[in-house]
Protein backbone atom coordinates (compact mmCIF):
# COMPACT_ATOMS: atom_id res chain seq x y z
CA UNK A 1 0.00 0.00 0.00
CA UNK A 2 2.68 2.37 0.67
CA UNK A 3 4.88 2.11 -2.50
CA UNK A 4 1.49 2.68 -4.29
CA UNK A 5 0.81 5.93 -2.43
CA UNK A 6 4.40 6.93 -3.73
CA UNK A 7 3.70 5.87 -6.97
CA UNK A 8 0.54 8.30 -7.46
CA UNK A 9 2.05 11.48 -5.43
CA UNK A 10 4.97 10.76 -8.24
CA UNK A 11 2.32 10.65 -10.97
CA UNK A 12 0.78 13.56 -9.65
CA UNK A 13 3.82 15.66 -9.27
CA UNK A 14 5.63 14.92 -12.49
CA UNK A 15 1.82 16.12 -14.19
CA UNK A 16 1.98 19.43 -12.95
CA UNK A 17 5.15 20.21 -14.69
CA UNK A 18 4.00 20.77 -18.28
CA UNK A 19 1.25 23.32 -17.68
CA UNK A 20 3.94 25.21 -15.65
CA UNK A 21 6.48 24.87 -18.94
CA UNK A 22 3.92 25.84 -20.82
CA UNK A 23 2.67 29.37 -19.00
CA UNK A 24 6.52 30.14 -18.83
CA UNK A 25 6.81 29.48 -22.77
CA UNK A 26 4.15 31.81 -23.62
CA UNK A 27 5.02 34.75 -21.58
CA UNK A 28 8.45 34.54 -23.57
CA UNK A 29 6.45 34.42 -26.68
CA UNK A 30 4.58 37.38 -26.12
CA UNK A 31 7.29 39.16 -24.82
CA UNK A 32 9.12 38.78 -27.80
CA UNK A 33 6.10 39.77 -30.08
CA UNK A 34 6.12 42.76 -28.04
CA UNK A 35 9.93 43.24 -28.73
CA UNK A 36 9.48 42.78 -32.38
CA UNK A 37 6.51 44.94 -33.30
CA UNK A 38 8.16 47.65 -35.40
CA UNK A 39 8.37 51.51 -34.43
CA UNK A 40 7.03 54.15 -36.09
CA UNK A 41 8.90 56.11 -38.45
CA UNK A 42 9.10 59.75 -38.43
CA UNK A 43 10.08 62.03 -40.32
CA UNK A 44 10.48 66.24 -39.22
CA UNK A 45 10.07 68.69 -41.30
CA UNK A 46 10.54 72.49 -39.87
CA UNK A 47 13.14 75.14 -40.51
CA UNK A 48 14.30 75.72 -37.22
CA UNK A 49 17.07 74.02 -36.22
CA UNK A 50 16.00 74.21 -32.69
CA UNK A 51 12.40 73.05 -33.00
CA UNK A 52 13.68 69.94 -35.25
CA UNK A 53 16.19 68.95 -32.83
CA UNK A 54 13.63 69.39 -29.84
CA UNK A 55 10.93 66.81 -31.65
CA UNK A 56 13.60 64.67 -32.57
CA UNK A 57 14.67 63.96 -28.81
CA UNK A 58 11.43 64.04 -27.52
CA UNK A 59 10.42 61.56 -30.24
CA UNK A 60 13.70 59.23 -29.43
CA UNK A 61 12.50 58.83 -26.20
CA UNK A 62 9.62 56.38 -26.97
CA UNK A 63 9.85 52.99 -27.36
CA UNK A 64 7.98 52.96 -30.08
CA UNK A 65 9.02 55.50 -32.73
CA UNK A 66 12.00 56.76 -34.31
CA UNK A 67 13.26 59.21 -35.92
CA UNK A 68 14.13 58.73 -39.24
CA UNK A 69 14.85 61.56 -41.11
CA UNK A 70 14.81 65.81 -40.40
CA UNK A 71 14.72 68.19 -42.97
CA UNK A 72 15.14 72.18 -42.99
CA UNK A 73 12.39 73.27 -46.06
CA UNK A 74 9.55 71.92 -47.96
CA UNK A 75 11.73 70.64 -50.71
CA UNK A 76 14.07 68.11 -48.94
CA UNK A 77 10.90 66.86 -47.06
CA UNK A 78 9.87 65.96 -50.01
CA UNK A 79 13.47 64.70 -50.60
CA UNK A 80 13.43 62.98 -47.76
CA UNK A 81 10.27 61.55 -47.34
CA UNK A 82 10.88 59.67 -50.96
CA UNK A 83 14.01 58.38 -49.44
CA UNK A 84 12.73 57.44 -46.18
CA UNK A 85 9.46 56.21 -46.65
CA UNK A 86 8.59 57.29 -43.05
CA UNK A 87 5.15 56.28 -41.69
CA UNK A 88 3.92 59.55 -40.02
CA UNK A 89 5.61 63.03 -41.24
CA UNK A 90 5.80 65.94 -39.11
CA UNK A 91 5.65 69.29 -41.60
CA UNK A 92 5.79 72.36 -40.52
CA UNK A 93 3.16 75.02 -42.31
CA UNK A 94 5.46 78.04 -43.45
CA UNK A 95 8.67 76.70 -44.74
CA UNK A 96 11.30 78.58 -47.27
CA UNK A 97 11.47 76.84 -51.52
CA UNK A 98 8.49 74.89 -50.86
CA UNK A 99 5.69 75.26 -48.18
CA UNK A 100 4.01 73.05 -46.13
CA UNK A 101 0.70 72.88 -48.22
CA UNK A 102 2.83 72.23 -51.45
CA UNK A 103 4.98 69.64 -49.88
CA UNK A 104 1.76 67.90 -48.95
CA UNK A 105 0.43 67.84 -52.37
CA UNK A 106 3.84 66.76 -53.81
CA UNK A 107 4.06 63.72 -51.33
CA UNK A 108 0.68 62.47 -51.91
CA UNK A 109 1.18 62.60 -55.24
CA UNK A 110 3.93 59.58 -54.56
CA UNK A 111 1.66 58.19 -52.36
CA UNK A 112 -1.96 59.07 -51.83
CA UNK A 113 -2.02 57.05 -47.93
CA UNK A 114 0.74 59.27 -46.76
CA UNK A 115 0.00 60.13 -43.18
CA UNK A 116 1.15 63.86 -42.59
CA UNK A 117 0.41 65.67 -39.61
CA UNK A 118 0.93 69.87 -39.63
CA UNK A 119 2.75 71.09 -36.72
CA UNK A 120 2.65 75.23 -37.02
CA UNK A 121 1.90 78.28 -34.95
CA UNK A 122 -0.83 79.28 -37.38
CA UNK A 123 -3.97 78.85 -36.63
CA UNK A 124 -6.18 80.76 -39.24
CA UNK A 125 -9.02 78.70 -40.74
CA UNK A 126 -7.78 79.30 -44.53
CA UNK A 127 -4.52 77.60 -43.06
CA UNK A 128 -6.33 74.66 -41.51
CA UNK A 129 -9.01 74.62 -44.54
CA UNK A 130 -5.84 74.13 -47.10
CA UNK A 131 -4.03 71.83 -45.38
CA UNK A 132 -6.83 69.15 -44.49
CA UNK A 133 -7.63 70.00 -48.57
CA UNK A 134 -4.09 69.03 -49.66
CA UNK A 135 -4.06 65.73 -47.59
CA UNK A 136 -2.75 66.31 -44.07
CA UNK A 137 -4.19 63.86 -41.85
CA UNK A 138 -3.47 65.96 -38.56
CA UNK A 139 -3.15 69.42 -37.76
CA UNK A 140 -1.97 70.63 -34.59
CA UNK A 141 0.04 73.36 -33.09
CA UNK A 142 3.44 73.52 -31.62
CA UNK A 143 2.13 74.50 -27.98
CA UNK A 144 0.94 71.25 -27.51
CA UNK A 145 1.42 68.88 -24.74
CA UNK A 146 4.05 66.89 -25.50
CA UNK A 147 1.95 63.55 -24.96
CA UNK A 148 -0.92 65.05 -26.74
CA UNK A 149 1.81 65.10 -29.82
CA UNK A 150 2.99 61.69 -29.19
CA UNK A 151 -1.08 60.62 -29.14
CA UNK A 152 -1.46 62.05 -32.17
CA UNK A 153 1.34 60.51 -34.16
CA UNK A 154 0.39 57.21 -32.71
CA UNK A 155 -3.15 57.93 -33.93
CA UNK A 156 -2.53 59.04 -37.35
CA UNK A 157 -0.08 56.07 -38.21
CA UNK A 158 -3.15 53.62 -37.16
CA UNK A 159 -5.17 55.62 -39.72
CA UNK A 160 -7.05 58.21 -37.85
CA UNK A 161 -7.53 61.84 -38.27
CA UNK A 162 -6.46 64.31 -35.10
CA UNK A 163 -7.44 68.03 -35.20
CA UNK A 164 -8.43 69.26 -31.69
CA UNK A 165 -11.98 70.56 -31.20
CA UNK A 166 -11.54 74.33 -31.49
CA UNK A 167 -9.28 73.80 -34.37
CA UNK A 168 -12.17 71.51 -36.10
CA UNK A 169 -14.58 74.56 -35.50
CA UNK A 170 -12.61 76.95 -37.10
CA UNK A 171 -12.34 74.43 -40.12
CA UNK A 172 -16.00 73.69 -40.10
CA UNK A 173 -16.39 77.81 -40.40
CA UNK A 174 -14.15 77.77 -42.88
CA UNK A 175 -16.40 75.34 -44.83
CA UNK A 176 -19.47 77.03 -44.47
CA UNK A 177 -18.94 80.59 -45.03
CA UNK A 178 -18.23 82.49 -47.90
CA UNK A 179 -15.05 82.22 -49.81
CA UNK A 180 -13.11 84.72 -51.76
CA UNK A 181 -12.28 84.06 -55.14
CA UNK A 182 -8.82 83.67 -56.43
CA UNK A 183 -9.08 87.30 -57.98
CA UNK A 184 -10.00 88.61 -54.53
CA UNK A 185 -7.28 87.39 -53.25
CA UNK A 186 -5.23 88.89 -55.80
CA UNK A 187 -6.81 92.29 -54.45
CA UNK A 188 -5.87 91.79 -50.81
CA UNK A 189 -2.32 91.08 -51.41
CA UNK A 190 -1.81 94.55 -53.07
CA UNK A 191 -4.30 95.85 -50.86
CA UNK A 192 -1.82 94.46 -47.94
CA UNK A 193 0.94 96.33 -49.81
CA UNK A 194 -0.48 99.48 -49.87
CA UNK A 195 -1.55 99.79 -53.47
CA UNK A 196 -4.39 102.39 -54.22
CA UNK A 197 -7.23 100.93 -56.55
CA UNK A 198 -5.72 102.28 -59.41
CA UNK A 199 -2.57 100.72 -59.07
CA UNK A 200 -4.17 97.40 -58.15
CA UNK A 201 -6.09 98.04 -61.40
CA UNK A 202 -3.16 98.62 -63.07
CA UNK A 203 -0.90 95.56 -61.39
CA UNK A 204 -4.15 93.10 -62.30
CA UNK A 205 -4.79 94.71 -66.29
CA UNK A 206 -8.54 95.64 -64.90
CA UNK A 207 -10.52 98.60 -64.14
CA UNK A 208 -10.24 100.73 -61.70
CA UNK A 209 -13.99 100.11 -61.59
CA UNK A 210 -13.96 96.55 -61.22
CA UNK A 211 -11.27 96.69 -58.27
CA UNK A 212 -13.57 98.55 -56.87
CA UNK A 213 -16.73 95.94 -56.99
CA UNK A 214 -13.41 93.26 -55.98
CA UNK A 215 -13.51 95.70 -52.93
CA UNK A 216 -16.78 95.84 -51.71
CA UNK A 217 -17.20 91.81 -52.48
CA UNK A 218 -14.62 91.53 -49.81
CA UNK A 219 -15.84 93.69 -47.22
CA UNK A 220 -19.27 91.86 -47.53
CA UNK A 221 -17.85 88.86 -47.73
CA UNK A 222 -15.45 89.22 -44.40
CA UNK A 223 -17.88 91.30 -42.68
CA UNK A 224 -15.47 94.28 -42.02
CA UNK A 225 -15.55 98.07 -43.48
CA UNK A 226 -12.08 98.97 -44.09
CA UNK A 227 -9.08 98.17 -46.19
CA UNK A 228 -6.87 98.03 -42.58
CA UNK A 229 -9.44 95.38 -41.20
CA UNK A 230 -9.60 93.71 -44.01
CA UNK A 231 -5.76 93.06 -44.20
CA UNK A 232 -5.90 92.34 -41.01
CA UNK A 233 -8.33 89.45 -40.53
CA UNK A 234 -7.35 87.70 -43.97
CA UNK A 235 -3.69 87.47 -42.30
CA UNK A 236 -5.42 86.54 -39.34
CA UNK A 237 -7.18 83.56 -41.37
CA UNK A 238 -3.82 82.82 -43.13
CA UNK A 239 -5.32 83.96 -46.61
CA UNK A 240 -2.42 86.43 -47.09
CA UNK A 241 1.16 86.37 -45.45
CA UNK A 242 2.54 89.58 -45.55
């Protein structure tokens, strides 16, 4: 009776083992599944050196991006992002050979599921308007909370949009109201510069009539009554950059 006793506390014992192996086995598996899963790639697009160089640390810092490329104007971004291949880009809006708006057209012209977020101090409507337009996927701007950023990028690159909520207002206003045409725009840029409606007649090979009806369609349109306030909330709205 006693050797049998042994016999089924051995039995018993030596049955245990496997589902222990086993538990051990597949916390190593999923630990390195977790090790393996690839980082994000980024790429940084802005003009100052010190802005690039603080996204790029901030970015290095997380375990699951990287940075893999930075570039100083619209152009090499484009460069770059051709090269690179990067899954999120950050782009800067106002940029010197080629802008931000132009570099998004350029690389979704390589690629039409390019994931670009804007990162800019602008936040006029017009600016947000064109750059959803063109293809950005995010637009956000560069006082915000560093995890916010980091949220974002993570978002975009799993196919979402991120524009915060009083930046998605301004767009939807955008959308809704009335928009200048391209020949009143033509008038508020000389209008920003001073130009008297004879001269912008003159610059534009119209009547000095005609700038005149320009004139009054964009005071109705922006709901102001002078030339000064005019200028003032188009480069407010990011129509015109003086």
């Amino acid at each position: 009776m006693t050797s049998q006793k042994k016999s089924v506390r051995k039995t018993n014992k030596s049955a245990k083992k496997p589902r222990t192996r086993g538990t051990k086995t597949s916390k190593t598996i999923r630990s390195k599944a977790a090790a393996k899963k690839p980082r994000i790639a980024v790429l940084i697009a802005d003009d100052h050196s010190v802005v690039r160089e603080g996204l790029a640390s901030l970015i290095a810092r997380k375990p699951d991006m990287t940075v893999v490329g930075e570039a100083s104007n619209g152009r090499e971004a484009v460069d770059l992002w051709k090269q690179c291949r990067p899954d999120v880009t950050l782009l800067d809006l106002r940029m010197p050979e080629l802008d931000g708006v132009g570099a998004i057209k350029e690389i979704r012209a390589g690629d039409e599921n390019a994931r670009i977020i804007v990162l800019t101090t602008f936040d006029g409507d017009e600016d947000i308007y064109r750059a959803i337009q063109a293809g950005a996927k995010g637009y956000l701007l560069k006082d915000v909370p560093r995890e916010a950023l980091m949220d974002s990028i993570r978002r975009v690159h799993a196919g979402e949009t991120s524009v915060p909520v009083h930046l998605a207002a301004k767009l939807a206003e955008r959308v809704s109201g009335e928009t200048l045409s391209a020949r009143e725009i033509e008038v508020l840029k000389l209008m920003a510069q001073g130009k008297s409606n004879k001269e912008i007649g003159s610059a534009l090979f119209i009547s000095e009539g005609t700038v005149k009806s320009h004139v009054k369609a964009i005071f109705a349109k922006m709901n102001v009554i002078s030339r000064t306030e005019a200028v003032a909330n188009a480069t407010r709205r990011g129509l015109i950059q003086l």
